[in-house]
PDB file of N, CA and C in Angstrom:
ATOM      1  N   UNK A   1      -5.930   2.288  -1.882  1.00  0.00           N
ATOM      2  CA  UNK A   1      -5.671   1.076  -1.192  1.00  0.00           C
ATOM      3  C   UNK A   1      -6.072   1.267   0.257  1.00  0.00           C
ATOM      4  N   UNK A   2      -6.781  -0.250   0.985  1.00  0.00           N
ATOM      5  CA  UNK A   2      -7.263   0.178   2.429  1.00  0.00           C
ATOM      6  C   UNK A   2      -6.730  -1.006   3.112  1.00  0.00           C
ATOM      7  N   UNK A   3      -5.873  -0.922   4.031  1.00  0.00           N
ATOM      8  CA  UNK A   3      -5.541  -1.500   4.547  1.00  0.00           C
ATOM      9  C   UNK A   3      -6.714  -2.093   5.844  1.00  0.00           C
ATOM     10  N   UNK A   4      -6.875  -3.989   5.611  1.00  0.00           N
ATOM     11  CA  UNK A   4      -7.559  -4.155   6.754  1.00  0.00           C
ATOM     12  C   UNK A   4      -7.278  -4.834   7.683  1.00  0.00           C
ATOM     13  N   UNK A   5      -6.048  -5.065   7.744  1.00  0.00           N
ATOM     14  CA  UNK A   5      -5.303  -5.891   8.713  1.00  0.00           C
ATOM     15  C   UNK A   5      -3.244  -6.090   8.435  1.00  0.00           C
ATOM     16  N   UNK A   6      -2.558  -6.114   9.516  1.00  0.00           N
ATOM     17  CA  UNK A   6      -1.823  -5.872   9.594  1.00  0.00           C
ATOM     18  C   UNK A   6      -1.048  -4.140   8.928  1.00  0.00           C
ATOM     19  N   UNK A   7       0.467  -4.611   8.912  1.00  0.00           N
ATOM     20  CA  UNK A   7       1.279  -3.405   8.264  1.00  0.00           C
ATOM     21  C   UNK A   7       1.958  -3.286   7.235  1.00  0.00           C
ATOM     22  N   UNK A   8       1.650  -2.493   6.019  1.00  0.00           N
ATOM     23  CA  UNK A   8       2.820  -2.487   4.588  1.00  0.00           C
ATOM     24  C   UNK A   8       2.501  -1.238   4.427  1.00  0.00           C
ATOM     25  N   UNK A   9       3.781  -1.011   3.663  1.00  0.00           N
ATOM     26  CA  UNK A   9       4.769   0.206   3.470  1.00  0.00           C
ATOM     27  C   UNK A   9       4.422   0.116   1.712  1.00  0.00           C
ATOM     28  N   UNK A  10       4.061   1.222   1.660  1.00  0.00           N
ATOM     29  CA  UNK A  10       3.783   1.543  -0.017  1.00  0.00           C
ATOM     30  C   UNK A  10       5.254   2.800  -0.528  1.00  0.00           C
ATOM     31  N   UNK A  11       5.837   2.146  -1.450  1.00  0.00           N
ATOM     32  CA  UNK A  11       6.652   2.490  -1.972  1.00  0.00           C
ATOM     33  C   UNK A  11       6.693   2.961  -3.643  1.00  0.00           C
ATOM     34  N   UNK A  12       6.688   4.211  -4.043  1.00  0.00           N
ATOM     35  CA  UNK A  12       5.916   4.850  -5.112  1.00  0.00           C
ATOM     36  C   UNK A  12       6.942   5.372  -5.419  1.00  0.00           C
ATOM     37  N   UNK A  13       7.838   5.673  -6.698  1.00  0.00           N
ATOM     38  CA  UNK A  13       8.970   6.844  -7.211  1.00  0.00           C
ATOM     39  C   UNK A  13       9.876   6.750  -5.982  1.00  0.00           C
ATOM     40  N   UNK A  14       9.719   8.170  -5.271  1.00  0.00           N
ATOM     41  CA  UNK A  14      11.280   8.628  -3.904  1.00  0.00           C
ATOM     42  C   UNK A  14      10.264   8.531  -3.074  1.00  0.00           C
ATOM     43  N   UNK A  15       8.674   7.870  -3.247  1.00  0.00           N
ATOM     44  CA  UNK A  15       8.111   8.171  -1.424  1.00  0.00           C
ATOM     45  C   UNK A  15       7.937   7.000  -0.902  1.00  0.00           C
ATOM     46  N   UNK A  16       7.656   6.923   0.399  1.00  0.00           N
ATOM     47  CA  UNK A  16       7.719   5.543   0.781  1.00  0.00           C
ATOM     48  C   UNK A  16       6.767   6.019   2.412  1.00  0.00           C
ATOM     49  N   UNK A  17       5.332   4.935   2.342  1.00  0.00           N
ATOM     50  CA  UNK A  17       4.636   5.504   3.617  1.00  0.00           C
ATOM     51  C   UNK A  17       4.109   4.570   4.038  1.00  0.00           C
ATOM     52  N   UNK A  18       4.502   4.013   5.813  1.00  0.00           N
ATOM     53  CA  UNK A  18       3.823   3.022   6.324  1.00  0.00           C
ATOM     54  C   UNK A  18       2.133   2.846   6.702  1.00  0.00           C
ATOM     55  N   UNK A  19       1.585   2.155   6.264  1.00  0.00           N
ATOM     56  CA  UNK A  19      -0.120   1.907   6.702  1.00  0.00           C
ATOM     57  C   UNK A  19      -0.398   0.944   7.802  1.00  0.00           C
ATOM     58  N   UNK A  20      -1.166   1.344   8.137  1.00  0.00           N
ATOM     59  CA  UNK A  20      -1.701   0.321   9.443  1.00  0.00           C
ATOM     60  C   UNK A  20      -3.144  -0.008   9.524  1.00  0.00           C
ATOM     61  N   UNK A  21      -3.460  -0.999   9.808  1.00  0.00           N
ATOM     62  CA  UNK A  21      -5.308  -1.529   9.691  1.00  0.00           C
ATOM     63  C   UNK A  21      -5.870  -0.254   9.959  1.00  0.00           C
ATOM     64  N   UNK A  22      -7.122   0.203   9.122  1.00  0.00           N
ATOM     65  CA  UNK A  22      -7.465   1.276   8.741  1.00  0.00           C
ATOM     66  C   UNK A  22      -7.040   2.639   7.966  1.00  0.00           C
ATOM     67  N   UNK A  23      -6.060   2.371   7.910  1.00  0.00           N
ATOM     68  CA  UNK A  23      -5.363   3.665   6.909  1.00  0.00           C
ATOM     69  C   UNK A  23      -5.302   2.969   5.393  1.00  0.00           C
ATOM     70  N   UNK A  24      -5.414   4.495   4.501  1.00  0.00           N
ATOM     71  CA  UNK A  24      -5.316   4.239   3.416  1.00  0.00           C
ATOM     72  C   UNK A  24      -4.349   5.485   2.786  1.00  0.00           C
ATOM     73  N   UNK A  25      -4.449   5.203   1.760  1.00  0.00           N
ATOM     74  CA  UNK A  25      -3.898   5.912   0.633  1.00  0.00           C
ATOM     75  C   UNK A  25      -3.671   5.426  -1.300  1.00  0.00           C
ATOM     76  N   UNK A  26      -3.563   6.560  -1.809  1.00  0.00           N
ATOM     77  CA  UNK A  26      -3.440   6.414  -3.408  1.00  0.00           C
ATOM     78  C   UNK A  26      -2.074   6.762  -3.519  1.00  0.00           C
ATOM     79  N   UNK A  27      -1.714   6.178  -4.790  1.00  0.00           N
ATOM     80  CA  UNK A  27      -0.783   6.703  -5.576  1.00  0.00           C
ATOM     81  C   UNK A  27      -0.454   5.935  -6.777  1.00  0.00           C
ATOM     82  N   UNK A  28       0.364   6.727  -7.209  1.00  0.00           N
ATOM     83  CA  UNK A  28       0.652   6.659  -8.877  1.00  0.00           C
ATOM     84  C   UNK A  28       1.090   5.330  -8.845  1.00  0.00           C
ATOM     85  N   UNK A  29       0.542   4.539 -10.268  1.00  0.00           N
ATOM     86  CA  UNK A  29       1.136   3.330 -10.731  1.00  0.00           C
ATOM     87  C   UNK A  29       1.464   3.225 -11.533  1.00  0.00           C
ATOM     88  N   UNK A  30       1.835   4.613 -12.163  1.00  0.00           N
ATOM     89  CA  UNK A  30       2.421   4.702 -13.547  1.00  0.00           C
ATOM     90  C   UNK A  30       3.937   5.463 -13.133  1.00  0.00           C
ATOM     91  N   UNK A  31       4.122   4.947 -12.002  1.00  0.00           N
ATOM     92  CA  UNK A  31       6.091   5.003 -11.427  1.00  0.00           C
ATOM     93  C   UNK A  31       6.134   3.766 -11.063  1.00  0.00           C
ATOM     94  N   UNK A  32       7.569   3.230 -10.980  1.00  0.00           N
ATOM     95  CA  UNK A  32       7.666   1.760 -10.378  1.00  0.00           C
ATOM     96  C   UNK A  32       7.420   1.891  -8.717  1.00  0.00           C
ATOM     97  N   UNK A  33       6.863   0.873  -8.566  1.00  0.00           N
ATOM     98  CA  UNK A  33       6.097   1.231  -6.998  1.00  0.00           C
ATOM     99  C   UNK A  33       6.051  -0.227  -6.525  1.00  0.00           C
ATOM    100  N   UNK A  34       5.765  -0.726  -5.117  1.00  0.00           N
ATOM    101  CA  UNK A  34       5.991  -1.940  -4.680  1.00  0.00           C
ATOM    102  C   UNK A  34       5.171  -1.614  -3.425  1.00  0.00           C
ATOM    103  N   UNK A  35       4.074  -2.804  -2.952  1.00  0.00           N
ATOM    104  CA  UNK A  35       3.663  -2.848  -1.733  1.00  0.00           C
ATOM    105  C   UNK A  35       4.295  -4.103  -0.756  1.00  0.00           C
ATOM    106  N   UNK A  36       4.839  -3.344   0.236  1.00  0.00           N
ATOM    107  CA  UNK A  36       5.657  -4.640   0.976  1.00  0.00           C
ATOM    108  C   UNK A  36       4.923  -4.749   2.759  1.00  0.00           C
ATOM    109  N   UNK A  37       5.383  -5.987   2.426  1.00  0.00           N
ATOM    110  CA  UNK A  37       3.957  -6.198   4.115  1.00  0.00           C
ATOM    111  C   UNK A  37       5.294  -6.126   5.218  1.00  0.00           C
ATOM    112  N   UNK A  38       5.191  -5.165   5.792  1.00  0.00           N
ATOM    113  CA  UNK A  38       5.813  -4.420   6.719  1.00  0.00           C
ATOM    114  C   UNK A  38       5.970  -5.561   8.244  1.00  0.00           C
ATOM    115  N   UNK A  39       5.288  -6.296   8.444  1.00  0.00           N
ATOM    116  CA  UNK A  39       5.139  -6.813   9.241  1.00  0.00           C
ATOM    117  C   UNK A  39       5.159  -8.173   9.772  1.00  0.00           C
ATOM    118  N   UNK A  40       5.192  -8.810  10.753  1.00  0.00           N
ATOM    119  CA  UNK A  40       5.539 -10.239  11.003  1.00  0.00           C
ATOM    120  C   UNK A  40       4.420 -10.793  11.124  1.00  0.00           C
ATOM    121  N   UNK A  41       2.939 -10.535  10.830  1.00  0.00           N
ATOM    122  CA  UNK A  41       2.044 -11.162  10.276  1.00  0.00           C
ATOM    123  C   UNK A  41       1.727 -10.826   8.838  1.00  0.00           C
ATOM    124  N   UNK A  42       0.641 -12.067   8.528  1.00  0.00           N
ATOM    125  CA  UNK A  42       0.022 -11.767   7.333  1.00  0.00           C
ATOM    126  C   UNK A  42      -0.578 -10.135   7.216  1.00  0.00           C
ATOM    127  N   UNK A  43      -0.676  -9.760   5.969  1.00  0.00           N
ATOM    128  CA  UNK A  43      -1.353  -8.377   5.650  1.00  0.00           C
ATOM    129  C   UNK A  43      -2.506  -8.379   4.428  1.00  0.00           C
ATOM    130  N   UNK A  44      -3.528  -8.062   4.981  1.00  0.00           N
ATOM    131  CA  UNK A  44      -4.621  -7.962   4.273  1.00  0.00           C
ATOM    132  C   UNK A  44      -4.737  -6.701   3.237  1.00  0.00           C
ATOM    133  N   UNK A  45      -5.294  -6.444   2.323  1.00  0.00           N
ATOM    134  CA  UNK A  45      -5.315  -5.217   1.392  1.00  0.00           C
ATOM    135  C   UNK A  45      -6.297  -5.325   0.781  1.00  0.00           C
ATOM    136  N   UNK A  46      -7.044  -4.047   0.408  1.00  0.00           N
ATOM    137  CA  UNK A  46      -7.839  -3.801  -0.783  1.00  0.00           C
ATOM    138  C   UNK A  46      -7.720  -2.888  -1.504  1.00  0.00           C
ATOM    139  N   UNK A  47      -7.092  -3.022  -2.473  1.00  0.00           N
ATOM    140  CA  UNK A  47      -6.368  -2.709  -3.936  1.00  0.00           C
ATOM    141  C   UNK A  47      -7.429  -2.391  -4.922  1.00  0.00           C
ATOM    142  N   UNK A  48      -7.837  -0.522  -5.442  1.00  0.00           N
ATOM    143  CA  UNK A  48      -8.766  -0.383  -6.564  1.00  0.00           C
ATOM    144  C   UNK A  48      -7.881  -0.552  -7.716  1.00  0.00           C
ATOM    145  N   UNK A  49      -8.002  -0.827  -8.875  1.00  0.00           N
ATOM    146  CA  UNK A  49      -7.098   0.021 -10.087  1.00  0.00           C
ATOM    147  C   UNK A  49      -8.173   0.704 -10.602  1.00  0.00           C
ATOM    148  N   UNK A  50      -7.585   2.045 -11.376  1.00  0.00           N
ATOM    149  CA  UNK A  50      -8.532   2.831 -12.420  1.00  0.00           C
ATOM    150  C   UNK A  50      -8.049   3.156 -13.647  1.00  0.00           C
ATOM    151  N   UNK A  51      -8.189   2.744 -14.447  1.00  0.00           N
ATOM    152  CA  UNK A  51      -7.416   2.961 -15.830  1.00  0.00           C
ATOM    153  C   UNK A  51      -8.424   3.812 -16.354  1.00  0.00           C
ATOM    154  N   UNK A  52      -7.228   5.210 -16.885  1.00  0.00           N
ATOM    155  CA  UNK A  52      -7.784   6.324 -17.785  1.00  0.00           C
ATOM    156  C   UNK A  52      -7.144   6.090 -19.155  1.00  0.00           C
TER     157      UNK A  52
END
């Protein structure tokens, strides 16, 4: 996931990590997980999935 505007907090199993326009990161979607827009604007995202 790449964040391209504003801030959300990716929440995966027990981890939980804030992003900011330009940061990214992966993680498992085979734990219950939630992306929440961290912030008092809108939040933009680009979301891959890869199914094995």
């Amino acid at each position: 996931m790449v964040v391209s505007r504003g801030v959300v907090r990716i929440e995966s199993g027990a981890d939980s990590e804030t992003l900011e326009a330009g940061d990214s990161a992966a993680f498992r979607a085979d734990v219950a997980h939630a992306i929440v827009n961290a912030g008092k604007a809108d939040a933009v995202v680009y979301l891959v999935d890869i199914y094995r």
